[in-house]
C-alpha atoms as a PDB file:
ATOM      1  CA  UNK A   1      18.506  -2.753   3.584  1.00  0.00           C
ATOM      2  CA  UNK A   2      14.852  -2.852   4.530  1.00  0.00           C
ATOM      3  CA  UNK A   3      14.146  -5.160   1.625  1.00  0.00           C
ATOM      4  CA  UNK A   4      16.916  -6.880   1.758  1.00  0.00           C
ATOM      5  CA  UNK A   5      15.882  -7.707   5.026  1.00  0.00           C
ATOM      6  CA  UNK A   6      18.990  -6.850   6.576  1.00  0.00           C
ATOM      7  CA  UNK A   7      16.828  -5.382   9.605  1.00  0.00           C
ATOM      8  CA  UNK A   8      19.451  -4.104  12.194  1.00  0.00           C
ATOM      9  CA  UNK A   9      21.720  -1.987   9.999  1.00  0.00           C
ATOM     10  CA  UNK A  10      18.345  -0.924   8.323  1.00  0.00           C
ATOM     11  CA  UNK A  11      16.565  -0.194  11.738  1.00  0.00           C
ATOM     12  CA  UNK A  12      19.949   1.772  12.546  1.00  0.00           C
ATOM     13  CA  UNK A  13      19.779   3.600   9.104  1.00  0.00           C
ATOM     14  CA  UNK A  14      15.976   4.703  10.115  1.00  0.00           C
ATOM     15  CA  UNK A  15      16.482   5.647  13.485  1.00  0.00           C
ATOM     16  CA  UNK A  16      19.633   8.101  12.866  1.00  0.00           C
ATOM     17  CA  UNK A  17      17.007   9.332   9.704  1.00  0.00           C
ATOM     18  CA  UNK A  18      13.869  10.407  11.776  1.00  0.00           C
ATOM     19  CA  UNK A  19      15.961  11.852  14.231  1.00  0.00           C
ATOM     20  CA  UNK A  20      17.648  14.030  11.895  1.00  0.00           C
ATOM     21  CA  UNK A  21      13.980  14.981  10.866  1.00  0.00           C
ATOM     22  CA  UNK A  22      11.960  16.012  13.884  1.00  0.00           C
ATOM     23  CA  UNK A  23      12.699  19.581  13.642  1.00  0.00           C
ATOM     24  CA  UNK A  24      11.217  20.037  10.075  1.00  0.00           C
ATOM     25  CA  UNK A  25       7.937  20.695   9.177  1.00  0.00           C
ATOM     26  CA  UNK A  26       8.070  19.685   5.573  1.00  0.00           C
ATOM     27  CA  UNK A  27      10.572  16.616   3.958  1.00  0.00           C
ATOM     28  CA  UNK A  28      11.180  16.513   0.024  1.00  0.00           C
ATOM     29  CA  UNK A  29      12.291  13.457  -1.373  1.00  0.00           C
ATOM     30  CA  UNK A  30      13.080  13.542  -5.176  1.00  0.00           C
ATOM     31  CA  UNK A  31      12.375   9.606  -4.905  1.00  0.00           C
ATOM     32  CA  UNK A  32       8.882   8.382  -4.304  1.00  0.00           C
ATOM     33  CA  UNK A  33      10.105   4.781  -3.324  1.00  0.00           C
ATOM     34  CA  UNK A  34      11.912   6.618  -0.444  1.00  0.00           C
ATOM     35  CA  UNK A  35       8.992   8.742   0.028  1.00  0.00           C
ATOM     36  CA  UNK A  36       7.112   5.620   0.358  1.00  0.00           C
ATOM     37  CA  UNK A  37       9.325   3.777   2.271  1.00  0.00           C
ATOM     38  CA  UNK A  38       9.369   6.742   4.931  1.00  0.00           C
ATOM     39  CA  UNK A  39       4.953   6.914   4.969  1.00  0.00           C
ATOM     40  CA  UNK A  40       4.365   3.482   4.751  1.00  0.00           C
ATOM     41  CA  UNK A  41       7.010   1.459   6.557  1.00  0.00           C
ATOM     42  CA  UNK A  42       8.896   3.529   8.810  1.00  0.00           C
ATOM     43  CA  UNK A  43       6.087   3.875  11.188  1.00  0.00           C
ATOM     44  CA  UNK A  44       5.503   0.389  11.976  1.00  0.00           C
ATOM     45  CA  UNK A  45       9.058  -0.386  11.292  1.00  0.00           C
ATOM     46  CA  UNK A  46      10.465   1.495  14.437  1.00  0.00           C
ATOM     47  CA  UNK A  47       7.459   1.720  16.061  1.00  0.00           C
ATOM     48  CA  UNK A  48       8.389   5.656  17.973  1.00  0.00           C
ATOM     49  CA  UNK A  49       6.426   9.224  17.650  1.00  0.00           C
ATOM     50  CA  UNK A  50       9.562  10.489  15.815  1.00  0.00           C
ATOM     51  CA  UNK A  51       8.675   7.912  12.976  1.00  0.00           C
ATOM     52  CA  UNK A  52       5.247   8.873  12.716  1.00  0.00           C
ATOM     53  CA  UNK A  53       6.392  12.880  12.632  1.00  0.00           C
ATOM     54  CA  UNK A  54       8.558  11.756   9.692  1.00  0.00           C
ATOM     55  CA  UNK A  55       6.299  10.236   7.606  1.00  0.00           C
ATOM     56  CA  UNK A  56       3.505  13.006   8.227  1.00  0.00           C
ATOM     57  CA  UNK A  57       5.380  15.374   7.126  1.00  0.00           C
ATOM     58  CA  UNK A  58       7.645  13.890   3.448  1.00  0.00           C
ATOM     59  CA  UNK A  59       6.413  14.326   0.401  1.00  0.00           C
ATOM     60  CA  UNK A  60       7.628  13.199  -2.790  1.00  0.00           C
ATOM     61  CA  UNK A  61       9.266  16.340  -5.108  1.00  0.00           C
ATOM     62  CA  UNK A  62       6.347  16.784  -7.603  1.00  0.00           C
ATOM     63  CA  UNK A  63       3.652  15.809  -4.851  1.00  0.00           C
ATOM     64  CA  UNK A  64       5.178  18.829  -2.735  1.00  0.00           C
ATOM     65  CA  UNK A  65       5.434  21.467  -5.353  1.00  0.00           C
ATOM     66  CA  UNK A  66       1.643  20.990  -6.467  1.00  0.00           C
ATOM     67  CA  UNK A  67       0.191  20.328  -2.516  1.00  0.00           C
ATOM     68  CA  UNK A  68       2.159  22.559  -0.222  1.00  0.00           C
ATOM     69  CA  UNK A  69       4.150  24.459  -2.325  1.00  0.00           C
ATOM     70  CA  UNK A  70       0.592  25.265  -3.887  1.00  0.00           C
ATOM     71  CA  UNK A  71       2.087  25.240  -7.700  1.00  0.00           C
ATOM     72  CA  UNK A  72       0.505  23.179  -9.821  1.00  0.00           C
ATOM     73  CA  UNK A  73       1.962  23.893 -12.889  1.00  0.00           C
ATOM     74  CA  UNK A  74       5.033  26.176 -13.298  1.00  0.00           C
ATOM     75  CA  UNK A  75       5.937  28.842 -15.976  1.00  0.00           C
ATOM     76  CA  UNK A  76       8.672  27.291 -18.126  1.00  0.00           C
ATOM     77  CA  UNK A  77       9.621  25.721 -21.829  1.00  0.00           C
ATOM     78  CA  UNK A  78      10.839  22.871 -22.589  1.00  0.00           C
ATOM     79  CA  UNK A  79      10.620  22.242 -26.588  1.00  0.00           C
ATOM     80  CA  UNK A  80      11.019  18.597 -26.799  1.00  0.00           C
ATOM     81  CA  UNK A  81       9.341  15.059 -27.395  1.00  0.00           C
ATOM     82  CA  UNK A  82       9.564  13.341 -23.616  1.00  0.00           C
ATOM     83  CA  UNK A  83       8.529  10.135 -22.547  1.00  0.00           C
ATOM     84  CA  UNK A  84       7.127  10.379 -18.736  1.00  0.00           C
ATOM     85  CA  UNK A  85       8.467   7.141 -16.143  1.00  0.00           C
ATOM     86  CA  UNK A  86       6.391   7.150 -13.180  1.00  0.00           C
ATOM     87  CA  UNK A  87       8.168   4.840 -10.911  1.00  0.00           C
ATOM     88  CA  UNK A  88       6.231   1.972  -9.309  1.00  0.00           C
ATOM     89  CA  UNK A  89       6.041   3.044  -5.893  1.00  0.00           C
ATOM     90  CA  UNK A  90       5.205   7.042  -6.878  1.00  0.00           C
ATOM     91  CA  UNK A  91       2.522   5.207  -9.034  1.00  0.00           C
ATOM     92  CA  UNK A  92       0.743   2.403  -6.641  1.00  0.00           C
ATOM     93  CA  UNK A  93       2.334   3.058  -3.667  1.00  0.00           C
ATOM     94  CA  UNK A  94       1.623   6.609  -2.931  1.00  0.00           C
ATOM     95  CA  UNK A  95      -1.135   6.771  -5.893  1.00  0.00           C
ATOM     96  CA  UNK A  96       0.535   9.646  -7.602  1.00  0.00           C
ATOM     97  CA  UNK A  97      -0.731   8.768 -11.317  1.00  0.00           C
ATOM     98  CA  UNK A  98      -3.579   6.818 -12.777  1.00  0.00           C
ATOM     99  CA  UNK A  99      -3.544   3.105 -12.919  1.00  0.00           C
ATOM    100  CA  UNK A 100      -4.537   0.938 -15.971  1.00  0.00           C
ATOM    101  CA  UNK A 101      -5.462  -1.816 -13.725  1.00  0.00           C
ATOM    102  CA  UNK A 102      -8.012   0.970 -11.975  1.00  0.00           C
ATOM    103  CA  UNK A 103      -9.066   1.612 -15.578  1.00  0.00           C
ATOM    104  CA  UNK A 104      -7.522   5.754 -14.903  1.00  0.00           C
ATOM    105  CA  UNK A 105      -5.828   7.670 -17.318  1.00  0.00           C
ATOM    106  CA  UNK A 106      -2.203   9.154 -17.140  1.00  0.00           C
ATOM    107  CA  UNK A 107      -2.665  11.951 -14.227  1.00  0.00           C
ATOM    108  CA  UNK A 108      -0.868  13.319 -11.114  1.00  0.00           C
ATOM    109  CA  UNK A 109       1.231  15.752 -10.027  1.00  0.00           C
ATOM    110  CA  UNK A 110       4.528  15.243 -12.167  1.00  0.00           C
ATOM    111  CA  UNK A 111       2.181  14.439 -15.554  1.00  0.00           C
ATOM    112  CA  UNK A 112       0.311  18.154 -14.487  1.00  0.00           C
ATOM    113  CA  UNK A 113       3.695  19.925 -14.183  1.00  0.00           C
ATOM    114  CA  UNK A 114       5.335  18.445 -17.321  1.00  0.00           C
ATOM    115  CA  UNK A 115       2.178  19.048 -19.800  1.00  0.00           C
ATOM    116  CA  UNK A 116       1.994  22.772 -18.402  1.00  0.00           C
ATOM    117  CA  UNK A 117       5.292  23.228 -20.128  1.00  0.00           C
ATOM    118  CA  UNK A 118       5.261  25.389 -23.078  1.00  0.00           C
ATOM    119  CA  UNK A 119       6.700  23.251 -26.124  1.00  0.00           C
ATOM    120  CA  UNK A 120       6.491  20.175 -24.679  1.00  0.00           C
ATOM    121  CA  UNK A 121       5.188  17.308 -25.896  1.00  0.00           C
ATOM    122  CA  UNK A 122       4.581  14.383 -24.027  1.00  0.00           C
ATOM    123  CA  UNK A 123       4.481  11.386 -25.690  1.00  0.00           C
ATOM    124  CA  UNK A 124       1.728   8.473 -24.953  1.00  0.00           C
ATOM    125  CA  UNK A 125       3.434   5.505 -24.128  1.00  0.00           C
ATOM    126  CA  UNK A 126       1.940   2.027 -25.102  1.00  0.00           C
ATOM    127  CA  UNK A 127       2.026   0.828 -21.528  1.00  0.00           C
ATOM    128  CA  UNK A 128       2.999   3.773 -19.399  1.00  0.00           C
ATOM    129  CA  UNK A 129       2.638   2.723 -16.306  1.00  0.00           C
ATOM    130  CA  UNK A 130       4.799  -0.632 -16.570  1.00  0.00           C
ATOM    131  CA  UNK A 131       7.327  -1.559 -14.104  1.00  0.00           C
ATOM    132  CA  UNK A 132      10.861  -0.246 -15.481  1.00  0.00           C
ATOM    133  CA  UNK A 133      12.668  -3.306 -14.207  1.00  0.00           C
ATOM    134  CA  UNK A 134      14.875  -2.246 -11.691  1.00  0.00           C
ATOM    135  CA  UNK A 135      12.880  -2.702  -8.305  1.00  0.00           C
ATOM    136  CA  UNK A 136      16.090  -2.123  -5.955  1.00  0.00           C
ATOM    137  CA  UNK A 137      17.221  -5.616  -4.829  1.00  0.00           C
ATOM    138  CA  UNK A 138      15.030  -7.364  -7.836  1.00  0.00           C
ATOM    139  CA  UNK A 139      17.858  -6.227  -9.909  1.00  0.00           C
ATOM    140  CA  UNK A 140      20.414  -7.808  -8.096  1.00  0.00           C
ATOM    141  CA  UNK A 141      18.813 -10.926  -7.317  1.00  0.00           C
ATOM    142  CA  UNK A 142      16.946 -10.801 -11.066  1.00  0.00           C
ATOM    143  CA  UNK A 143      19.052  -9.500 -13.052  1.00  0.00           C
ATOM    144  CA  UNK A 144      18.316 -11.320 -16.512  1.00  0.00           C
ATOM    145  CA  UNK A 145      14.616 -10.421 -15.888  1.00  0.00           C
ATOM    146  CA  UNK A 146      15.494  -7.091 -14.949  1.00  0.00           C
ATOM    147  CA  UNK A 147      16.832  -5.959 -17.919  1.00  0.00           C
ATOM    148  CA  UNK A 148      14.581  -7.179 -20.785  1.00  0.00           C
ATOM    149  CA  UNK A 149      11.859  -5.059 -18.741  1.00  0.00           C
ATOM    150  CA  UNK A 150      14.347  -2.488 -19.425  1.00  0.00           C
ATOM    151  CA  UNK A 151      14.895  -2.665 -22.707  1.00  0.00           C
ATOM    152  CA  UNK A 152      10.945  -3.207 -23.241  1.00  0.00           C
ATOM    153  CA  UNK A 153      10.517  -0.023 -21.481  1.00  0.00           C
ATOM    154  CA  UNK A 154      13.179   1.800 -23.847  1.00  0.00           C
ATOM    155  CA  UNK A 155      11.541   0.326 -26.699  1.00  0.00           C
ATOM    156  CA  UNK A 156       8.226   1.574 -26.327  1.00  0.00           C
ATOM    157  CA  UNK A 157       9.784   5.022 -25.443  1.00  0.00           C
ATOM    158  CA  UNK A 158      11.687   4.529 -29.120  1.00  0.00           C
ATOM    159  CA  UNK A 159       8.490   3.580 -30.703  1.00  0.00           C
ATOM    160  CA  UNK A 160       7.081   6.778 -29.759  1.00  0.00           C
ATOM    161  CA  UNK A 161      10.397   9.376 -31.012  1.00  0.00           C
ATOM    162  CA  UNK A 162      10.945  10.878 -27.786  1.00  0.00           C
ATOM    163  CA  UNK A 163      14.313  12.129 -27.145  1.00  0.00           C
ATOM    164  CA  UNK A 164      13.837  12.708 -23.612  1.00  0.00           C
ATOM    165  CA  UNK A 165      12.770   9.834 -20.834  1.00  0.00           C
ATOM    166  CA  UNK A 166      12.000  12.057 -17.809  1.00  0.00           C
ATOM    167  CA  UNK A 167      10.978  10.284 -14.230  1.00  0.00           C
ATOM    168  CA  UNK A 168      10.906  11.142 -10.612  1.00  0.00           C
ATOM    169  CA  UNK A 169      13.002   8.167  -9.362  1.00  0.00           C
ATOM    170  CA  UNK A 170      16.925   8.172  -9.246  1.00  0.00           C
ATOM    171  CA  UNK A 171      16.797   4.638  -9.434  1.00  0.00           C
ATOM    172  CA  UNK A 172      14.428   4.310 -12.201  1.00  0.00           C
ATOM    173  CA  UNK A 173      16.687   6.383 -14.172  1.00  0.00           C
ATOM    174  CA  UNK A 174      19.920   5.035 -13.339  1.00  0.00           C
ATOM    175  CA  UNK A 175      18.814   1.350 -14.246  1.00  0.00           C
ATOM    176  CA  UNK A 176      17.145   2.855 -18.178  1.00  0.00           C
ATOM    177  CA  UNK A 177      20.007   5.095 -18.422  1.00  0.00           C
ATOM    178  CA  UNK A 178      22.488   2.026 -18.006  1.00  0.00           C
ATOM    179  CA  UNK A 179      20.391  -0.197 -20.276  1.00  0.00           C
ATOM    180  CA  UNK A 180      20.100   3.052 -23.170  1.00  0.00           C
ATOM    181  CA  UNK A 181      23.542   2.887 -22.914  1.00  0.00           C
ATOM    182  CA  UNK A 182      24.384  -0.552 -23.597  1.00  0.00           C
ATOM    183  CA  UNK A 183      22.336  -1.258 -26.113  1.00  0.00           C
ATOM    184  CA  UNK A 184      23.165   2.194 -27.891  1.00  0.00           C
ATOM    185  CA  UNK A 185      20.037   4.214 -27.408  1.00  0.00           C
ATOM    186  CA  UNK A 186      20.146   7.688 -28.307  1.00  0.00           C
ATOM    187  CA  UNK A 187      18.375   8.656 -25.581  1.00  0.00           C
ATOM    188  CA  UNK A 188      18.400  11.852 -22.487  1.00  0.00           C
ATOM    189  CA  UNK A 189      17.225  10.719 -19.375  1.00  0.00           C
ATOM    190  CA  UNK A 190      16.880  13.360 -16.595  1.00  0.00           C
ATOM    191  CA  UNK A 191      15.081  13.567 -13.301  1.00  0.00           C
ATOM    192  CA  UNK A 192      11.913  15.656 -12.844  1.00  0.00           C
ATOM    193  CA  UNK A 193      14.015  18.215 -10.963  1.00  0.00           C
ATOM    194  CA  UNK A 194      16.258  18.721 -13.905  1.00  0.00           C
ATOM    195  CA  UNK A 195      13.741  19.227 -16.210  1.00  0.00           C
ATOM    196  CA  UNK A 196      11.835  21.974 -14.095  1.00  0.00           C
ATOM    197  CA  UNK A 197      14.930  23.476 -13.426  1.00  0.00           C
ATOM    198  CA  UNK A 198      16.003  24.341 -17.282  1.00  0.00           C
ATOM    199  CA  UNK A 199      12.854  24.676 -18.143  1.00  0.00           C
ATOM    200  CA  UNK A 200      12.155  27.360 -15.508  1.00  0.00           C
ATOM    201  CA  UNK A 201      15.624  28.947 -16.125  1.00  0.00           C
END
């Protein structure tokens, strides 16, 4: 809605948010473009001390379980071939992975968990830090446009024989998982938090 620029029923959304959050000293979002949306925007957005509590104290899933949670890596397998999706605003936005614009390599906290995995290979993607398409209202309003960056995605995931596409953002993964679909790709998509979870069974 914030996007969208539909500003009271977002500013309503917000409000009934970071109230529901004071009393917590620690927020995990398995979604860094909410994550972001609560650090960056929410403070200026509504403007209150409630706001600025929230976005203090949210983290992104992967961000938490390395920082606070003080577990960089976790004991686990996962034998597989996996293609990594960090999502745009987990990438720029809260500069959880290495930027080819910055000249950085692949890095951050969900790339560090993943590669700790015993049996799992992680695949180098061609460009791996490329928007996925979906960009929340983009989609909607873009939708043509939307989906060939899907599919280009998909196909440089193919290129490289991974049979799992692994990301920390719902959205992300809903949009690829849509696009495998139609166009027949034989392909597993999970969240982060799935993977850690079988692999740590």
């Amino acid at each position: 809605m914030f996007n969208a620029g539909v500003v009271t029923a977002a500013r309503a959304a917000a409000d009934n948010w970071v109230r529901a959050s004071a009393p917590f000293d620690a927020i995990v979002m398995p979604s860094g473009s909410c994550t972001h949306y609560v650090r960056h925007h929410l403070p200026r957005f509504l403007g209150s001390d409630v706001a600025a509590h929230a976005a203090k104290v949210t983290f992104e899933l992967c961000e938490f379980i390395a920082g606070p949670l003080g577990q960089p890596t976790l004991a686990g397998r996962f034998p597989h071939r996996v293609a990594m999706h960090l999502g745009c605003h987990a990438q720029r936005g809260l500069r959880l992975g290495g930027s080819s614009e910055l000249h950085q390599t692949v890095s951050g906290p969900m790339h560090t968990l993943l590669t700790a995995l015993d049996g799992l290979t992680l695949v180098p993607l061609d460009r791996p830090d490329e928007c996925c398409g979906f960009g929340g209202s983009f989609a909607v309003g873009e939708a043509d446009v939307s989906v060939v960056m899907g599919r280009d995605k998909l196909a440089d995931v193919a290129a490289h024989d991974a049979g799992v596409l692994v990301s920390s953002d719902p959205s992300c993964l809903l949009h690829l998982e849509a696009v495998a679909a139609h166009h027949g790709h034989a392909l597993r998509t999970m969240h982060v938090a799935e993977l850690l979870e079988e692999a740590t069974r």
